[in-house]
Protein backbone atom coordinates (compact mmCIF):
# COMPACT_ATOMS: atom_id res chain seq x y z
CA UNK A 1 -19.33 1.41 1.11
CA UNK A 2 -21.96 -1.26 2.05
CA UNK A 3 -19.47 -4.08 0.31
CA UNK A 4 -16.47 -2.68 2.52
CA UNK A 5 -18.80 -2.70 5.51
CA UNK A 6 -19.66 -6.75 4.61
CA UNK A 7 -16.25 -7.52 4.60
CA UNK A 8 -14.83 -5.32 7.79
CA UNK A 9 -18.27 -7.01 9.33
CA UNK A 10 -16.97 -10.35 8.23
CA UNK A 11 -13.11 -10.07 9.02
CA UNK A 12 -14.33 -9.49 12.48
CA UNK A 13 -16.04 -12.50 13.07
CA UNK A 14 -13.42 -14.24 11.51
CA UNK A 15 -10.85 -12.50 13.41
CA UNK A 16 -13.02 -13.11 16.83
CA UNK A 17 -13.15 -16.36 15.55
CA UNK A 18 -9.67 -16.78 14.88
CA UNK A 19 -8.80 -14.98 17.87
CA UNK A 20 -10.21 -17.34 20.27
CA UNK A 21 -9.20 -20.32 18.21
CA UNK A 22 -5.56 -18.96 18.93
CA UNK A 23 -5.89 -17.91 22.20
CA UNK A 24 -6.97 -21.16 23.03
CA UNK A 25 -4.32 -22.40 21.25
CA UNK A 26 -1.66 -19.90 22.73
CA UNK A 27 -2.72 -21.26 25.90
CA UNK A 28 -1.05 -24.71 24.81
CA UNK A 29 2.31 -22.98 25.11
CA UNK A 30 2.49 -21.73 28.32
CA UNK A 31 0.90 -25.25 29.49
CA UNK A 32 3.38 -27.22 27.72
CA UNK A 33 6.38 -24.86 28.28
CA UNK A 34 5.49 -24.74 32.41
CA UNK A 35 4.84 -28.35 32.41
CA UNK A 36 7.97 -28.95 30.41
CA UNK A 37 10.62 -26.19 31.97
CA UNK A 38 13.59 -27.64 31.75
CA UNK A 39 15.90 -28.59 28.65
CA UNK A 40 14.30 -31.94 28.22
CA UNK A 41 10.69 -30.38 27.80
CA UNK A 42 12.58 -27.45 25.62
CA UNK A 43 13.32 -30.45 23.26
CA UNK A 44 10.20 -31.93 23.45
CA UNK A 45 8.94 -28.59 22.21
CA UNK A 46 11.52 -28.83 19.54
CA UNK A 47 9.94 -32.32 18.46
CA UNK A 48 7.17 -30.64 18.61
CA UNK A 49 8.00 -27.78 16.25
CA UNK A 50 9.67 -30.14 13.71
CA UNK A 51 6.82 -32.16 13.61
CA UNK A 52 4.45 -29.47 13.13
CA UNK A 53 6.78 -27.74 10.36
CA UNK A 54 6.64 -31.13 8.42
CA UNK A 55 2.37 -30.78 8.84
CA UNK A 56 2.44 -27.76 7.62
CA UNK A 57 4.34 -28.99 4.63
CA UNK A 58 2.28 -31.97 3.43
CA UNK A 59 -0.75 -29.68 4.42
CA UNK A 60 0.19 -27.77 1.05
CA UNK A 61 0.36 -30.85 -0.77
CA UNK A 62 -2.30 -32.59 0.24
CA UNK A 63 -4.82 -29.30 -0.64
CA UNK A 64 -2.71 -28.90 -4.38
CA UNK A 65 -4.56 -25.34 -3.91
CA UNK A 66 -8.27 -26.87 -4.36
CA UNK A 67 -9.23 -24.18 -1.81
CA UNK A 68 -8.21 -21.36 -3.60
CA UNK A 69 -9.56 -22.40 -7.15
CA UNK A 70 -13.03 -23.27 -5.61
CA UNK A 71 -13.27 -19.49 -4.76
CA UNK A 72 -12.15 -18.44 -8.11
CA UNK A 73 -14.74 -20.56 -9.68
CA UNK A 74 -17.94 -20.43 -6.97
CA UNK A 75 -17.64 -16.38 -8.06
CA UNK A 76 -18.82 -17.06 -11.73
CA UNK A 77 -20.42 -20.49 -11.51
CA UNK A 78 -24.04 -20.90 -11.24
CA UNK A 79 -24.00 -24.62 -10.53
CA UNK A 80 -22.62 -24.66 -7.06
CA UNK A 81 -23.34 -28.34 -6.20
CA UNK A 82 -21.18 -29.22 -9.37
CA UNK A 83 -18.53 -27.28 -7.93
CA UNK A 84 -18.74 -28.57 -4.27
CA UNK A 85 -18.85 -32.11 -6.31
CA UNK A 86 -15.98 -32.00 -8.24
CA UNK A 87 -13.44 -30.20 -5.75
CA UNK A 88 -14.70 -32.59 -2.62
CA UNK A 89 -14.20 -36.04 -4.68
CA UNK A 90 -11.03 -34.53 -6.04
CA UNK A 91 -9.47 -33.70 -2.55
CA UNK A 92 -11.10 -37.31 -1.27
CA UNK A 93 -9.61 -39.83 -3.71
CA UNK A 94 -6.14 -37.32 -4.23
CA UNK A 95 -5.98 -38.17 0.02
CA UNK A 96 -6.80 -41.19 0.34
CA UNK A 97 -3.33 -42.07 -2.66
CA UNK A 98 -1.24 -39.44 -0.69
CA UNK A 99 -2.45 -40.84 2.89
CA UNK A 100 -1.12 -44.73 1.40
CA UNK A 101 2.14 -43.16 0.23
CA UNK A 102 3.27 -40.91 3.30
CA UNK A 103 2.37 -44.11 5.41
CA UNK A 104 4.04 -46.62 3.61
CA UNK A 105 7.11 -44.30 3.47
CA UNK A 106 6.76 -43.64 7.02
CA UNK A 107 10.61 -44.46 8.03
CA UNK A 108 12.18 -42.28 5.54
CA UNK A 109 9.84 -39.53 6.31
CA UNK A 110 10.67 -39.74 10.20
CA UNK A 111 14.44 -39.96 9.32
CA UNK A 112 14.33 -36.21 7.58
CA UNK A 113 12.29 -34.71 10.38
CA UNK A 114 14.56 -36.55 13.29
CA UNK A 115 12.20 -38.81 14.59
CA UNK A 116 13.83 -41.95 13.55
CA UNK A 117 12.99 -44.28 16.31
CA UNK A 118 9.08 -42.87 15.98
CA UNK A 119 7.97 -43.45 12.51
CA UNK A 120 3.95 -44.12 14.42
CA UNK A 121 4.18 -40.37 14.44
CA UNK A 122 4.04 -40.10 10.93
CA UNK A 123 1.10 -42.08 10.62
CA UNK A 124 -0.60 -39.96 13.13
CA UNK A 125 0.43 -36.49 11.32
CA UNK A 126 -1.30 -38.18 8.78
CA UNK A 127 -4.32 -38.72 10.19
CA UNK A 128 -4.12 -34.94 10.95
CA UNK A 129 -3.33 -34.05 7.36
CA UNK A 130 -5.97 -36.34 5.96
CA UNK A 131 -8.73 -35.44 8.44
CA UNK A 132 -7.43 -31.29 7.60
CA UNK A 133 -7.32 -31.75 4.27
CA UNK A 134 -11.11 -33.16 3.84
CA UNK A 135 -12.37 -30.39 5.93
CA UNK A 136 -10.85 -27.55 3.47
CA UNK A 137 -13.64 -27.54 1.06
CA UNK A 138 -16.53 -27.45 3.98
CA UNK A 139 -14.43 -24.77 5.47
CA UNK A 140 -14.48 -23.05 1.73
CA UNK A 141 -17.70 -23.24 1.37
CA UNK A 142 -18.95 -21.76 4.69
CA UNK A 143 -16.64 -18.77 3.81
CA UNK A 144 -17.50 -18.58 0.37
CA UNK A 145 -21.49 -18.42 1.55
CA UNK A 146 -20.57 -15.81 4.25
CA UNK A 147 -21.20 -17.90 7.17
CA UNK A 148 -18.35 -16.90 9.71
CA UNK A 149 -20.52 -17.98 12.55
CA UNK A 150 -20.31 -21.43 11.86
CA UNK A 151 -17.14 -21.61 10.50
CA UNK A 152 -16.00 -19.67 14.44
CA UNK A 153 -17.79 -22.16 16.33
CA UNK A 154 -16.08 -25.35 14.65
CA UNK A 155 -12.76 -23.58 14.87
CA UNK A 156 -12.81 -22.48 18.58
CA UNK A 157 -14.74 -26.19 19.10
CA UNK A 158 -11.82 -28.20 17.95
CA UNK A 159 -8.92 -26.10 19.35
CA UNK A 160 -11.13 -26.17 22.61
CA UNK A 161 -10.69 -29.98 22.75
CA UNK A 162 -7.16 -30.29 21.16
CA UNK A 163 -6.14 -27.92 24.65
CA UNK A 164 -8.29 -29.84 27.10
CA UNK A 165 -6.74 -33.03 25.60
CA UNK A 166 -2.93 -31.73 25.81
CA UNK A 167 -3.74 -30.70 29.58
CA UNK A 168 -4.67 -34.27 30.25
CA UNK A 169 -2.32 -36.03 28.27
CA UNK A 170 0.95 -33.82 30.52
CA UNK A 171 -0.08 -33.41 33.66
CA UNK A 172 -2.85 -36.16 34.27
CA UNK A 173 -0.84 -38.13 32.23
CA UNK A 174 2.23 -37.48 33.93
CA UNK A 175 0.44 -37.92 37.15
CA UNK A 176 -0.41 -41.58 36.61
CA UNK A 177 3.01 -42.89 35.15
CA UNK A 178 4.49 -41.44 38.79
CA UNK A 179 2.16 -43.17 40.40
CA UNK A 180 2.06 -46.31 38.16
CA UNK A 181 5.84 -46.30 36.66
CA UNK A 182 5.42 -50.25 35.90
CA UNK A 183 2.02 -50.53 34.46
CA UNK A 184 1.66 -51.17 30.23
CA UNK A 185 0.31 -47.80 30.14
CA UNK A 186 3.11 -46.14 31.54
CA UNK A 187 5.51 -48.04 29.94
CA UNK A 188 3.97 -47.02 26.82
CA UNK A 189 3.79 -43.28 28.03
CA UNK A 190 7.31 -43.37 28.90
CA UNK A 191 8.49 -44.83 25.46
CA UNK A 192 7.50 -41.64 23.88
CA UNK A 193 8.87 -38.39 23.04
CA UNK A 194 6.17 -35.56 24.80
CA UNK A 195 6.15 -33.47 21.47
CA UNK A 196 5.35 -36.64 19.63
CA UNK A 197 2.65 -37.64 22.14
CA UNK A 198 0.95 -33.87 21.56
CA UNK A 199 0.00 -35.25 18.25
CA UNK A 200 -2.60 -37.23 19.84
CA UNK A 201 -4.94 -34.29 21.03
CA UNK A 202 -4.84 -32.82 17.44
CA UNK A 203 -5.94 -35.93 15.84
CA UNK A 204 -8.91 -35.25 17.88
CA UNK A 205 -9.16 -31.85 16.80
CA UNK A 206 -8.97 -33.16 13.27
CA UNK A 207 -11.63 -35.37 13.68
CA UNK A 208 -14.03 -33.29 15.62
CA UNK A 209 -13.98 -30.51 12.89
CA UNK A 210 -14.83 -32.60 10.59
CA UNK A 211 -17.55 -34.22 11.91
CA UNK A 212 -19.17 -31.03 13.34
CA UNK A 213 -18.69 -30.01 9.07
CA UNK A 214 -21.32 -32.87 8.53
CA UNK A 215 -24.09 -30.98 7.28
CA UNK A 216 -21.82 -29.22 4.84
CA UNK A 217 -21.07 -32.77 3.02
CA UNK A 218 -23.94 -34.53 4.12
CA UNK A 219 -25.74 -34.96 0.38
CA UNK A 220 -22.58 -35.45 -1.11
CA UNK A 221 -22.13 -37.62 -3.76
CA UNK A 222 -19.18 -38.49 -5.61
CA UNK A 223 -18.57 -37.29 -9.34
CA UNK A 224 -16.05 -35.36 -11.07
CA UNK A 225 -16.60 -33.19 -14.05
CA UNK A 226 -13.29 -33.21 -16.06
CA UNK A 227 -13.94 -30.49 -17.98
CA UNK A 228 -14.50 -28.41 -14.57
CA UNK A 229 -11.13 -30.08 -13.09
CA UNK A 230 -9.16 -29.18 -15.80
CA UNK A 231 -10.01 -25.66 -14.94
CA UNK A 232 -9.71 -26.02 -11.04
CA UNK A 233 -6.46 -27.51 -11.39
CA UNK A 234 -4.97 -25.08 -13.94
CA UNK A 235 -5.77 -22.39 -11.38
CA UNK A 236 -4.94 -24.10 -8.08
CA UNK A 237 -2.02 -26.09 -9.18
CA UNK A 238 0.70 -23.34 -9.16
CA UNK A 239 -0.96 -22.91 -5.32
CA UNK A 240 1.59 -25.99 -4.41
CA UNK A 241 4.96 -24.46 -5.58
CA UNK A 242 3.39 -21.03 -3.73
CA UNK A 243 2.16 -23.05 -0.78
CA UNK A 244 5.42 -24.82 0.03
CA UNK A 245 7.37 -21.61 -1.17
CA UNK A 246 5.64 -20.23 1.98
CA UNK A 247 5.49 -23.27 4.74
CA UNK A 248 9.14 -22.94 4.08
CA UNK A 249 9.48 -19.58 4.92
CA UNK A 250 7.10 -19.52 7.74
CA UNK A 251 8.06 -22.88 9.31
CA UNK A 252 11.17 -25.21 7.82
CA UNK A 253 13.65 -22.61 9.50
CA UNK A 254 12.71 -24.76 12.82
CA UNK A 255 13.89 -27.76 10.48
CA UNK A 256 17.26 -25.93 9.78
CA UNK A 257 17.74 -24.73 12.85
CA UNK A 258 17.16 -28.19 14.38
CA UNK A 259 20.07 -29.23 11.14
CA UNK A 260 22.76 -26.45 11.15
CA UNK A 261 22.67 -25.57 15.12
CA UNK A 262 26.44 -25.33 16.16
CA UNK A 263 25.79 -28.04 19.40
CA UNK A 264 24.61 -31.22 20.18
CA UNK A 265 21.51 -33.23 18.62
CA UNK A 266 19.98 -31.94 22.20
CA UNK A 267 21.36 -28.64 22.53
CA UNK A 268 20.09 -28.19 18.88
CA UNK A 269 16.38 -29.41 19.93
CA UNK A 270 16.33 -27.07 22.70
CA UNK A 271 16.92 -24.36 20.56
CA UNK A 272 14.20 -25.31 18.00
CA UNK A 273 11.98 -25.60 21.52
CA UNK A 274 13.12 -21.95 22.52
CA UNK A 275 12.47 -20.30 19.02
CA UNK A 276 9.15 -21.76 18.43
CA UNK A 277 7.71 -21.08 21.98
CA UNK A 278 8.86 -17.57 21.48
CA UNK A 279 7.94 -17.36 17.73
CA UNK A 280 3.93 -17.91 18.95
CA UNK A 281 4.16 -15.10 20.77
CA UNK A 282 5.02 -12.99 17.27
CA UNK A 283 2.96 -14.77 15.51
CA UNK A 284 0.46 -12.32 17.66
CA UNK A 285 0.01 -10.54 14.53
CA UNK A 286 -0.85 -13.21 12.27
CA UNK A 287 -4.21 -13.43 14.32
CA UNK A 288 -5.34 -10.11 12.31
CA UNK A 289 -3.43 -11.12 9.17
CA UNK A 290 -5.28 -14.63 9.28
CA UNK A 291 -8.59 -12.94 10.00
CA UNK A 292 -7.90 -10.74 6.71
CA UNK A 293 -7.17 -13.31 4.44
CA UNK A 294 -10.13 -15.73 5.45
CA UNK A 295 -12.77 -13.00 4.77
CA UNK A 296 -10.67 -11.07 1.80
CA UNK A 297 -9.95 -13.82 -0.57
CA UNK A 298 -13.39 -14.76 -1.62
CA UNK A 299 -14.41 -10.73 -1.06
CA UNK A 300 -11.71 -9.59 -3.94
CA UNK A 301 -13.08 -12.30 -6.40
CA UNK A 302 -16.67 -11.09 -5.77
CA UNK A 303 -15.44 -7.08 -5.87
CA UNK A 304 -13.01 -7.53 -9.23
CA UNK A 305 -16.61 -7.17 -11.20
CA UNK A 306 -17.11 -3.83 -9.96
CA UNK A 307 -16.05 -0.68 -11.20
CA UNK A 308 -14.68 0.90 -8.52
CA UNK A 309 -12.70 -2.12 -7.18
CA UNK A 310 -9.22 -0.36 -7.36
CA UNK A 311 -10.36 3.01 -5.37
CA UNK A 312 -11.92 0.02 -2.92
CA UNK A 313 -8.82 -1.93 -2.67
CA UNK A 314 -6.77 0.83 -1.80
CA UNK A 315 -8.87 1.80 1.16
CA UNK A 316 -9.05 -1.95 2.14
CA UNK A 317 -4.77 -2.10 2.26
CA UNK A 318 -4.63 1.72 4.66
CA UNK A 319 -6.62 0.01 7.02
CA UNK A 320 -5.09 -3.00 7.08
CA UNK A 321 -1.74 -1.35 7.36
CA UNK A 322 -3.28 0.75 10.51
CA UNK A 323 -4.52 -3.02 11.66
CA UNK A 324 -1.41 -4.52 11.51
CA UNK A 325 0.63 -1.09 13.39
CA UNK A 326 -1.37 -1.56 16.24
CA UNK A 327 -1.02 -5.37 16.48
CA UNK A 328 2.91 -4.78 16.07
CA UNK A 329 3.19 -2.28 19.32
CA UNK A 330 0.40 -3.69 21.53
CA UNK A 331 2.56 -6.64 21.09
CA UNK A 332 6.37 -4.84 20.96
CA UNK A 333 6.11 -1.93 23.65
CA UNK A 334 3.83 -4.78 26.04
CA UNK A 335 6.39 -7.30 24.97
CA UNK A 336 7.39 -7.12 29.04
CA UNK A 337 4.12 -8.69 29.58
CA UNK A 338 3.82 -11.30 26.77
CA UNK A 339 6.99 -13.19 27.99
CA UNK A 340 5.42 -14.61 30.70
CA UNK A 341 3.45 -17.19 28.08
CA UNK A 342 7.01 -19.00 28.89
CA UNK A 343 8.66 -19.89 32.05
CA UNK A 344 12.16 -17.94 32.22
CA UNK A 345 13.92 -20.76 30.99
CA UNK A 346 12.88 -19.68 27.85
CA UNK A 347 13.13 -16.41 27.48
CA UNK A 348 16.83 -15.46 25.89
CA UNK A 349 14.29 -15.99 22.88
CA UNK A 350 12.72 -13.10 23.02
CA UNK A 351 15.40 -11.32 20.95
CA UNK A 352 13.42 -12.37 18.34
CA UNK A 353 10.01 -11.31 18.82
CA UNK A 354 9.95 -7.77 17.34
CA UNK A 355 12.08 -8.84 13.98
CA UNK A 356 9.40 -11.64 13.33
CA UNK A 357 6.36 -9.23 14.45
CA UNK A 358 8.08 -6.38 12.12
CA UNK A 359 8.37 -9.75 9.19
CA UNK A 360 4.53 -10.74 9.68
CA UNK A 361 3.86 -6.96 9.18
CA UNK A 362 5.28 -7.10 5.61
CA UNK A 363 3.59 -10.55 5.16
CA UNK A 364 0.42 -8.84 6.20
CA UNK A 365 0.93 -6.37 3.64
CA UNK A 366 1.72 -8.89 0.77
CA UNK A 367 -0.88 -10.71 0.92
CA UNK A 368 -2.74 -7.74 0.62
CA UNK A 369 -0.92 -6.96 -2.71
CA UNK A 370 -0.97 -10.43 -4.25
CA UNK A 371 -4.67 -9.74 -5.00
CA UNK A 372 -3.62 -7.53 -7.58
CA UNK A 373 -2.10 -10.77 -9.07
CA UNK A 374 -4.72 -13.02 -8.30
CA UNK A 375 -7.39 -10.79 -9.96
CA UNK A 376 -5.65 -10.05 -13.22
CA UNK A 377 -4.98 -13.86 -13.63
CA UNK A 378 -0.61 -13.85 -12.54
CA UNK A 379 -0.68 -16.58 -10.50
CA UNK A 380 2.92 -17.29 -12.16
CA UNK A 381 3.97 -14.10 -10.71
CA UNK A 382 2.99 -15.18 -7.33
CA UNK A 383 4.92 -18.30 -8.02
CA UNK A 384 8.16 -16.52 -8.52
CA UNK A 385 7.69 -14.47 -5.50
CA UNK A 386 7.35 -17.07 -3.69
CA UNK A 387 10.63 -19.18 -4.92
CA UNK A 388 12.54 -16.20 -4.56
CA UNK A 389 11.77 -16.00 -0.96
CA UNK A 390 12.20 -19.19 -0.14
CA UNK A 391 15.58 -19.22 -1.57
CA UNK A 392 16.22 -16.08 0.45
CA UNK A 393 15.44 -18.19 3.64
CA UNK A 394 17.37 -20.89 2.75
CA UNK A 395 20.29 -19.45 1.51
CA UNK A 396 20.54 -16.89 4.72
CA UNK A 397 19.69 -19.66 7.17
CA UNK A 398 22.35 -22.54 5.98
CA UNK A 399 24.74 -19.75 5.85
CA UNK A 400 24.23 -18.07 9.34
CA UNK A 401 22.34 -20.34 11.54
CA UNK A 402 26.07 -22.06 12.27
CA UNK A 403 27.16 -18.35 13.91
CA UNK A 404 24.37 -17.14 14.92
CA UNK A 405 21.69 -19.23 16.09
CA UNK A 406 17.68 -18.38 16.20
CA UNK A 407 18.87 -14.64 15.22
CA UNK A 408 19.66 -16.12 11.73
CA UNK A 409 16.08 -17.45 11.36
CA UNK A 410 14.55 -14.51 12.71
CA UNK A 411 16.54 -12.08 10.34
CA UNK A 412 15.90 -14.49 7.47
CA UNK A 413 12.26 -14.20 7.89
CA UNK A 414 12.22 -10.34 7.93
CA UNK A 415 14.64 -10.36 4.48
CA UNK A 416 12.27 -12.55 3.16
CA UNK A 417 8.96 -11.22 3.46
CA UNK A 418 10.46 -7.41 2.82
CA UNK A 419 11.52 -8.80 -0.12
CA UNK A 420 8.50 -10.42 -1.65
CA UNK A 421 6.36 -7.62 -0.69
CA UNK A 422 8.67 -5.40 -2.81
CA UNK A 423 8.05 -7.74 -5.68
CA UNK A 424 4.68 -7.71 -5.47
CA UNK A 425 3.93 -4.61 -5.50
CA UNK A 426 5.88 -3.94 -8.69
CA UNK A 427 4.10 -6.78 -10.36
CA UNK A 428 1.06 -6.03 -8.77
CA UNK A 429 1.13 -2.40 -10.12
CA UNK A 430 2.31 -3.55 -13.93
CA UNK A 431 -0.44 -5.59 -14.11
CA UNK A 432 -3.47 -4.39 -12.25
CA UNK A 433 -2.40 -0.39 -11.02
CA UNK A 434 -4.06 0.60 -7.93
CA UNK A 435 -3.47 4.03 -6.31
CA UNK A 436 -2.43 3.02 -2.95
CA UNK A 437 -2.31 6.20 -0.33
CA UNK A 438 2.03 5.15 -0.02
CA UNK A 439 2.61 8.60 2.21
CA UNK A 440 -0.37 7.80 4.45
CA UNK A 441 0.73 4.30 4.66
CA UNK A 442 4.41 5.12 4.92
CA UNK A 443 3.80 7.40 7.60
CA UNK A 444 2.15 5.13 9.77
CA UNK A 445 4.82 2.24 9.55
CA UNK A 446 7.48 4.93 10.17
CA UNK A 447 5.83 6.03 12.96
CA UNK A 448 5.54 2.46 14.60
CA UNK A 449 8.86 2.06 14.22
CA UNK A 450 10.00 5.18 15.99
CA UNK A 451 7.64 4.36 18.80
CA UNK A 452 9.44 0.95 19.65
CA UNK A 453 12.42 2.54 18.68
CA UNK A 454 11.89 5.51 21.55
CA UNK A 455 10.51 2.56 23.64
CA UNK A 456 13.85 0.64 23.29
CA UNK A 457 15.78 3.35 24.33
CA UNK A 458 13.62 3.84 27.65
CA UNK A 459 14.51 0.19 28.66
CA UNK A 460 17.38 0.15 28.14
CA UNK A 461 18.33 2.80 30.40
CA UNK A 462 16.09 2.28 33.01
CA UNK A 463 15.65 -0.27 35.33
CA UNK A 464 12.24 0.99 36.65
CA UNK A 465 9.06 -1.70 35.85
CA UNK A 466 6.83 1.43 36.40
CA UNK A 467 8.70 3.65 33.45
CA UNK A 468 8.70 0.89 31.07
CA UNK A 469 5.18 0.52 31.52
CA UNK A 470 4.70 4.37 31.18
CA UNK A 471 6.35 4.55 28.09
CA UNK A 472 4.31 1.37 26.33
CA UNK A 473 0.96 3.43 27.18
CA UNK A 474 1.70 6.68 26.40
CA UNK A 475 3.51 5.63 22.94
CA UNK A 476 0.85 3.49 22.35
CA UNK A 477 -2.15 5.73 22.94
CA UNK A 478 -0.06 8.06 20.52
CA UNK A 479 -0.39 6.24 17.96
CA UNK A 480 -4.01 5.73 18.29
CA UNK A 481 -4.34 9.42 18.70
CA UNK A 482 -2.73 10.02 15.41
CA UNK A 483 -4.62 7.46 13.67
CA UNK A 484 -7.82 9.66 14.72
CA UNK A 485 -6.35 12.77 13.65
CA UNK A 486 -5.36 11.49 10.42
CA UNK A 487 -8.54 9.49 10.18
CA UNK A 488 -11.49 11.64 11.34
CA UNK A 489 -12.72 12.31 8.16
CA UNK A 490 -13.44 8.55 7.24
CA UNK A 491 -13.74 7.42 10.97
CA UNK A 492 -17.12 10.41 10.79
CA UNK A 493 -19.11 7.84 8.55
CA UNK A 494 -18.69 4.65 10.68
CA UNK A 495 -21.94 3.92 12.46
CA UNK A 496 -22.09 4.39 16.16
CA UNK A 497 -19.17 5.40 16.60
CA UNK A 498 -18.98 8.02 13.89
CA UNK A 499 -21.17 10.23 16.05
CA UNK A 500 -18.80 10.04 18.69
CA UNK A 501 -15.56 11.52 16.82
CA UNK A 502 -17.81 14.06 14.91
């Protein structure tokens, strides 16, 4: 109980932590969709998405799953330092080659993600990615030392400035070429695309976490133990086939979309700008998912040793399931509310919101099931997975994106992540069973379904603000109700407020 109470103590201040960091960060939508309302600011955003898909991408490469394998590895190794060693002047000298390459292939690079006459932004993506990458192993180490404080105040520190420094650069900005049209300055301002521009603040973001990481890599000195990088990379590697598996499913469908929209080069930017403004508010969810995974991962290495580990596991996923539920409707039955992140102008997207919430809920439960896999050594099988569902999202998106626009992504990114959470809980089960309560869990995602199904209905035959508001609270505090009644037993033996319910 006490281990289950570190890590639900530790999720929350990562998820606070996260949380802010991504409010913060949501806030850069609204700001940048308001600013930029009409179609030439929705394509902006679409730069802006591409560019940020391609991030994500090197991201994976650049980190070859380092992260991951220091965890596996800080849980049975005495000699932390040699550990920190090794993995920090691997990831160092590995970016500084891949930082050469990307730069000196700059053009072709900008050709694939349509920036052609901007190959300057590659070099400042990576700057991000180097900057990003280097800060991975501080970042592991705070988590793997159970230091979420820290690790919450450099997140929200660095997203803090990134926002402050997008405000200025499109308004202030904005402000001074009107004022100043023929100054060097403006020119320069003017010669650039504004999603390419919003590269800018996050190189300051970059650079800021980093730094304020200092004392995490302060006494570090370079040396690499072979032996010990032999291991690391045996176990991290396949992280890179998983890692871009994934960045494609969660972010190259802007990329296709961008490539297989039925329009113009600008209609087909716009698009990209309408999907992604409207895919941050889905990726709602991911804030809980996110705060999971940053305190679970090092938590299931340390709990594997113990003999109860399955019984503890299976708690862990109910509660997570119940987590992710009530993420799904407060964002779903409120959805009314959450549009107004984006100016109208952008808000025929918002067809998509509850396929990609319902997607990040089986995502959410994957990742909660590949630990099974992780544990019992099947990082192969977590491999596969991952191909399979990127080959899902291909294949459905160059097929349908032509017909049917964003809904093609959108649907693509549901099949997909159904799909590998299906897989891995078969493998997960062959390899390492765990006794998962499936009718308690099953019961709860039916019954969030039905609730934004009976919420649906109410819309759509009402034109009353007042009744769709009704009918969000009322389903909503329903399904907190139930989780009570269902709950009690286990809810009795919280502190505080376990005296309450009893």
């Amino acid at each position: 109980m006490s281990s289950l109470k570190n890590l639900a103590s530790q999720t929350i201040w990562y998820g606070l932590s996260n949380i802010a960091a991504r409010f913060i960060g949501y806030l850069q939508t609204p700001i940048i969709t308001y600013l930029l309302p009409d179609s030439k600011g929705q394509q902006a955003y679409g730069d802006f998405s591409i560019l940020y898909a391609g991030i994500s991408m090197a991201n994976i490469v650049f980190t070859y799953g380092m992260e991951t394998a220091y965890f596996r590895f800080s849980a049975e190794k005495e000699n932390k330092e040699d550990l920190f060693r090794t993995s920090f002047s691997t990831i160092l000298l590995s970016t500084l080659v891949l930082s050469t390459l990307f730069i000196l292939f700059r053009q072709p690079i900008a050709n694939i993600l349509a920036q052609e006459a901007h190959p300057e932004y590659i070099t400042w993506a990576v700057i991000i990615i180097a900057f990003d990458t280097l800060s991975a192993i501080p970042f592991a180490k705070l988590r793997q030392e159970g230091r979420p404080k820290k690790y919450a105040a450099v997140k929200v520190s660095g997203i803090l400035l990134n926002l402050i420094l997008t405000v200025t650069l499109l308004y202030a900005g904005q402000q001074y070429v009107d004022v100043n049209p023929n100054t060097e300055l403006a020119l320069w301002y003017k010669s650039h695309s504004k999603g390419g521009l919003l590269l800018l603040p996050n190189i300051a973001q970059s650079l800021l976490t980093f730094i304020l990481l200092f004392s995490e890599w302060k006494n570090f000195k370079f040396g690499i133990d072979t032996e010990l990088l032999h291991k690391l990379w045996r176990f991290g590697s396949p992280m890179i086939i998983i890692g871009l598996g994934g960045m494609i499913n969660e972010t190259m469908d802007r990329v296709m979309l961008n490539e297989f929209y039925n329009g113009t080069e600008a209609a087909a930017k716009a698009a990209v700008g309408v999907y992604g403004a409207n895919y941050r508010i889905a990726i709602f969810i991911s804030l809980f998912i996110q705060a999971f995974k940053m305190s679970a991962e090092p938590f299931f290495f340390k709990q594997a040793k113990e003999k109860n580990a399955a019984d503890t596991y299976a708690i862990v996923m109910k509660w997570f399931v119940i987590t992710l539920c009530i993420a799904f409707l407060f964002t779903a039955l409120f959805l009314d509310f959450w549009k107004h992140l984006n100016p109208s102008s952008y808000w025929d997207g918002l067809k998509i919101v509850p396929l990609l919430l319902l997607a990040n809920v089986f995502l959410g439960i994957y990742y909660n099931l590949i630990a099974a896999l992780k544990i019992s050594n099947n990082m192969d099988k977590i491999t596969y997975i991952t191909i399979i569902g990127a080959i899902i999202t291909i294949l459905i998106n160059i097929t349908f994106i032509p017909q049917y626009g964003m809904m093609a992504c959108a649907w693509a990114t549901l099949i997909c992540y159904f799909s590998m959470m299906i897989l891995a809980y078969g493998w997960g089960q062959m390899y390492y069973p765990i006794k998962y309560p499936r009718r308690r869990i099953a019961t709860y995602l039916i019954v969030m379904l039905l609730s934004y199904a009976i919420h649906s209905l109410v819309i759509q035959d009402t034109d009353s603000v007042w009744a769709e508001w009704l009918s969000a609270v009322i389903l909503f505090f329903s399904f907190i109700f139930l989780i009570f009644y269902l709950e009690k037993e286990q809810l009795k033996r919280l502190p505080f407020l376990g005296k309450f319910i009893a």
